[in-house]
N, C-alpha and C. Protein backbone atom coordinates (compact mmCIF):
# COMPACT_ATOMS: atom_id res chain seq x y z
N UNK A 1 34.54 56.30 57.46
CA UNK A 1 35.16 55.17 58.10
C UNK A 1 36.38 55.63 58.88
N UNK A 2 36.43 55.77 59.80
CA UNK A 2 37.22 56.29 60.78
C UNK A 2 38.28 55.01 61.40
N UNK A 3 37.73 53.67 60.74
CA UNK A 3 38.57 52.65 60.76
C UNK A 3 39.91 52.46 60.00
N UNK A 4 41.28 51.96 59.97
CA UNK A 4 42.40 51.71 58.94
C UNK A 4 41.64 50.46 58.39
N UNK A 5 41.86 50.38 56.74
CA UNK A 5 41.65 49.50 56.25
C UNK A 5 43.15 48.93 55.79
N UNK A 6 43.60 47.71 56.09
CA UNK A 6 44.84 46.85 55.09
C UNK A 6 44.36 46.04 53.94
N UNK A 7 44.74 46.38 53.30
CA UNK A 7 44.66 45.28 52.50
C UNK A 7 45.81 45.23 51.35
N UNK A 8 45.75 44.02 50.82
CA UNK A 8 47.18 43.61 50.05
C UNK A 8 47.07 43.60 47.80
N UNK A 9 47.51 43.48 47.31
CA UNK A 9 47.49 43.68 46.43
C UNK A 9 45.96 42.18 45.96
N UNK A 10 46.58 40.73 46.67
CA UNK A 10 45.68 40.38 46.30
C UNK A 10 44.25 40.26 46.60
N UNK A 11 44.07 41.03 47.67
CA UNK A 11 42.65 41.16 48.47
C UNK A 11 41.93 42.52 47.59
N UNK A 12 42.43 43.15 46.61
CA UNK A 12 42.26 44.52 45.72
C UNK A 12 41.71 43.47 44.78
N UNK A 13 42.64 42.60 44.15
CA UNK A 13 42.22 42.41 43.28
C UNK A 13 41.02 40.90 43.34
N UNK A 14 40.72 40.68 44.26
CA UNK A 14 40.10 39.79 44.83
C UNK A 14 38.58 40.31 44.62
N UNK A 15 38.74 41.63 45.17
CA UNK A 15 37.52 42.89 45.75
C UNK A 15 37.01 43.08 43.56
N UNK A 16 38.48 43.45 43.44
CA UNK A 16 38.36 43.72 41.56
C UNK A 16 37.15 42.48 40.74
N UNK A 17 37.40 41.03 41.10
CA UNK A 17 37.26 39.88 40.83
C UNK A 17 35.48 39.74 41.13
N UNK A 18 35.42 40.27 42.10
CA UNK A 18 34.03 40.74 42.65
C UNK A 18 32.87 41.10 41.83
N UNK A 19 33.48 42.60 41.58
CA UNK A 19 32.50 43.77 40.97
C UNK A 19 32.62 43.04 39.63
N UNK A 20 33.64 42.42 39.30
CA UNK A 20 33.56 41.84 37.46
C UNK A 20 31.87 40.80 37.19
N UNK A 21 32.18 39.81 38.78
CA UNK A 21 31.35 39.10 38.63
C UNK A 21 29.80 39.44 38.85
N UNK A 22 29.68 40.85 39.99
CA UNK A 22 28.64 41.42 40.03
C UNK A 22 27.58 41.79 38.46
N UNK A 23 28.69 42.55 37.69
CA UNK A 23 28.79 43.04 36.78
C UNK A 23 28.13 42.11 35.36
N UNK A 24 28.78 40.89 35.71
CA UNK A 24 28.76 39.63 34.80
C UNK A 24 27.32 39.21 34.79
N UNK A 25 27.00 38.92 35.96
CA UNK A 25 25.18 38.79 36.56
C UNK A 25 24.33 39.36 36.04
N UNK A 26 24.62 40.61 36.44
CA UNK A 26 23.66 42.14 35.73
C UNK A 26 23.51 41.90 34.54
N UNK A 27 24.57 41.84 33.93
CA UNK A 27 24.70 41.81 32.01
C UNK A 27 23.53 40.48 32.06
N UNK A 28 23.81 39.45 32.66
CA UNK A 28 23.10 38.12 31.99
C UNK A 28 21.47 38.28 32.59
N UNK A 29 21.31 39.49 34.00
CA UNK A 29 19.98 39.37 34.63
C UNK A 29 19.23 40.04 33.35
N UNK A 30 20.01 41.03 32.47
CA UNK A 30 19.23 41.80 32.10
C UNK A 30 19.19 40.99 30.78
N UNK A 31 19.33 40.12 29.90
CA UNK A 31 19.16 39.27 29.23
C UNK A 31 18.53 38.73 29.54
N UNK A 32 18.08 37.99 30.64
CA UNK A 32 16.94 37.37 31.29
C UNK A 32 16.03 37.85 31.54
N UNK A 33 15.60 38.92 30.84
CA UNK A 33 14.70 39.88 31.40
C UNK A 33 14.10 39.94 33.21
N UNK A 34 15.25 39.86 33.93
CA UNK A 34 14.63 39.71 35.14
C UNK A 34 14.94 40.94 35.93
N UNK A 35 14.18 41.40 36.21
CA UNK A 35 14.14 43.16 36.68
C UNK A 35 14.56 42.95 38.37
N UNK A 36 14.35 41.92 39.29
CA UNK A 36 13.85 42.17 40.37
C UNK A 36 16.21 41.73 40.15
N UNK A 37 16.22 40.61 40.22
CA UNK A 37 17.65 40.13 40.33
C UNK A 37 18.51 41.74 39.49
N UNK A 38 18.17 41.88 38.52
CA UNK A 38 18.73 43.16 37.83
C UNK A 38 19.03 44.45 38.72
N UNK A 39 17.68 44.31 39.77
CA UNK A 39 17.79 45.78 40.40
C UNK A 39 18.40 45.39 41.76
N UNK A 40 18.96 44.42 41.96
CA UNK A 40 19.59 44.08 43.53
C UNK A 40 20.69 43.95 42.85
N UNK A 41 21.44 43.34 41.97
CA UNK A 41 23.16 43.28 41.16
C UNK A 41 23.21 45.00 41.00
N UNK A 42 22.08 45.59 40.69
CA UNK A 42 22.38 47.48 40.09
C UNK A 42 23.27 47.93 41.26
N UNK A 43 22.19 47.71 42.50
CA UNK A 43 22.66 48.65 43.87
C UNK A 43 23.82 47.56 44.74
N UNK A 44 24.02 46.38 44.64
CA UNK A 44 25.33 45.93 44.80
C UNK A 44 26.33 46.59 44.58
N UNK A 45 26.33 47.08 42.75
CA UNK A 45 27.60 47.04 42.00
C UNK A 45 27.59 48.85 42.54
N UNK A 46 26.71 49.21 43.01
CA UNK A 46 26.70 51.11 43.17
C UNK A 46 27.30 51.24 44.55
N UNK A 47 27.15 50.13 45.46
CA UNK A 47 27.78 50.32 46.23
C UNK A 47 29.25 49.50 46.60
N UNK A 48 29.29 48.70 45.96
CA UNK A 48 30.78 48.03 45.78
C UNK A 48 31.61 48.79 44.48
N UNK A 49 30.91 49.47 43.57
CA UNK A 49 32.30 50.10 43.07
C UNK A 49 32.85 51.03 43.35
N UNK A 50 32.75 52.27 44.18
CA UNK A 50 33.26 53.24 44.46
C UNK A 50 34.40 52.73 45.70
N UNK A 51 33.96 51.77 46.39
CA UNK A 51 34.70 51.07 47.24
C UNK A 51 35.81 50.54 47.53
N UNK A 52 35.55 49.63 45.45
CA UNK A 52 37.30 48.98 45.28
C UNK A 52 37.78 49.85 44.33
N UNK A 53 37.12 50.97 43.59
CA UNK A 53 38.00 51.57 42.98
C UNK A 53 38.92 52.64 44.38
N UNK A 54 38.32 52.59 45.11
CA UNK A 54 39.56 53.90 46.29
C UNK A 54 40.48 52.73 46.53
N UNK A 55 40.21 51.43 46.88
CA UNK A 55 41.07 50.68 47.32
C UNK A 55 42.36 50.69 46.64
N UNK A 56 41.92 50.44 45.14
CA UNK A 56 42.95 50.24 43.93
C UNK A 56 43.67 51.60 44.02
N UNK A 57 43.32 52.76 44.08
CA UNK A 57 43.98 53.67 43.97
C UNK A 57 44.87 53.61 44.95
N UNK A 58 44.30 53.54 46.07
CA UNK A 58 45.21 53.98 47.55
C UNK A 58 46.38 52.65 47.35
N UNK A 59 46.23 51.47 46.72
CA UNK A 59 47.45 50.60 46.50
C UNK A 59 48.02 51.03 45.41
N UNK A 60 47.85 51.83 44.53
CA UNK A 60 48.93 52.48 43.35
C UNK A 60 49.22 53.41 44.12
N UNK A 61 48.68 54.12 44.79
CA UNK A 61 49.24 55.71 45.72
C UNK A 61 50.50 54.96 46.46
N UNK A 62 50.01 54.13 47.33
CA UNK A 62 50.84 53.33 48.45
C UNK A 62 52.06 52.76 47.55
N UNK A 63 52.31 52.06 46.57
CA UNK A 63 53.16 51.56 45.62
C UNK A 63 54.11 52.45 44.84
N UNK A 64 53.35 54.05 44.47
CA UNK A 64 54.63 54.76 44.66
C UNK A 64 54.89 55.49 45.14
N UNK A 65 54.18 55.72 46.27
CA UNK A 65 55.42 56.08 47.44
C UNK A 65 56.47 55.56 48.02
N UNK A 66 56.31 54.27 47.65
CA UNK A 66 57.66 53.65 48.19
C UNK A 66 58.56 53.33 46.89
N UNK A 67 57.79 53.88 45.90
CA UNK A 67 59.05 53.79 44.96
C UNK A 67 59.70 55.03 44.75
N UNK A 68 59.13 56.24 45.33
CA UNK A 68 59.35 57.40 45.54
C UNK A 68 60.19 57.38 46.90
N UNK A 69 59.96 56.59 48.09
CA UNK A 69 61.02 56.76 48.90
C UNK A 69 62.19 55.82 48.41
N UNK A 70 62.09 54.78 47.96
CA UNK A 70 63.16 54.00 47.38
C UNK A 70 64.09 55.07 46.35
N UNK A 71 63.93 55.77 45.64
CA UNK A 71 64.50 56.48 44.87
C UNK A 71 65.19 57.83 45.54
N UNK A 72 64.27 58.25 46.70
CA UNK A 72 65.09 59.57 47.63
C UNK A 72 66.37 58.46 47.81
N UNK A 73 66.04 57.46 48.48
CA UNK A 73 67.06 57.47 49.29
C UNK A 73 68.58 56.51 48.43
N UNK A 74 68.26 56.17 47.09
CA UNK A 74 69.32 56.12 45.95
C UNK A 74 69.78 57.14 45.61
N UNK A 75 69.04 58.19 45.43
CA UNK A 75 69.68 59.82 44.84
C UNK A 75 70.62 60.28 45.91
N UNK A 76 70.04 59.87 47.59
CA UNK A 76 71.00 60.03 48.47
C UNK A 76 72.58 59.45 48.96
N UNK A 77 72.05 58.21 48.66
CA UNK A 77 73.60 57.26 48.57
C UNK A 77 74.09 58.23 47.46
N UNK A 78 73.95 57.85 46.00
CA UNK A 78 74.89 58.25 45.12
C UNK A 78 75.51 59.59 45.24
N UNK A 79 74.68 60.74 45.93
CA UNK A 79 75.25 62.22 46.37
C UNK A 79 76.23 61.55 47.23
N UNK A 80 76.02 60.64 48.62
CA UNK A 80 76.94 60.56 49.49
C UNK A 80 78.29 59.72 49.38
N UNK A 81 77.73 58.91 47.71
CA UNK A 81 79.36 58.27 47.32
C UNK A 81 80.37 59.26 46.49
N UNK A 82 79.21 60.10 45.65
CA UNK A 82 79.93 61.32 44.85
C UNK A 82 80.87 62.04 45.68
N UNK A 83 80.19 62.70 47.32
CA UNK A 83 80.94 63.31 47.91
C UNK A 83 82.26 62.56 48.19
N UNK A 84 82.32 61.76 48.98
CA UNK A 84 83.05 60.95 48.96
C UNK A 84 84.42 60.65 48.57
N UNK A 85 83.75 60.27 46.97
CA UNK A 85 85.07 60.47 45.90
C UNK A 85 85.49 61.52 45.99
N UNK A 86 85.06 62.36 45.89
CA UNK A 86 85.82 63.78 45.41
C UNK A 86 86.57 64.46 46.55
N UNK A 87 86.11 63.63 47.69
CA UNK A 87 86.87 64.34 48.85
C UNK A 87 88.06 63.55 48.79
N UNK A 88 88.73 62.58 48.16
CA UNK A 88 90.03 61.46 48.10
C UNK A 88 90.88 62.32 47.08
């Protein structure tokens, strides 16, 4: 996919909300002994889970990096108030 994908915490977990219910189907197709519904929920869920699990990751990746830049740039103030002081 050579496309940017956005998406927001609740469109992840929206995508999450999905595969549960995919998932939910399957469990009950296959209680129903119904093979044909069973084997279309199988290749749904084979191709929707690898999908929202990168999503979920790339929004924990994305989430701390900015708590990782939020924190450079606190370690930086406090060096630049330390200096500061000590130069008075």
């Amino acid at each position: 996919m050579a496309e940017e994908q956005n998406f927001t915490q609740k469109s992840v977990e929206s995508a999450q909300g999905l595969l549960a219910d995919l998932k939910a189907r399957a469990k009950q197709a296959e209680q129903d002994d119904d093979v044909f519904t069973f084997s279309i929920l199988n290749d749904l869920i084979k191709a929707t889970s690898p999908i929202v699990t990168k999503a979920f990751m790339r929004l924990h990746r994305e989430e701390n990096a900015k708590i990782n830049k939020a924190h450079k740039k606190l370690r930086a103030k406090h060096r630049e108030n330390s200096a500061n002081s000590s130069d008075d």
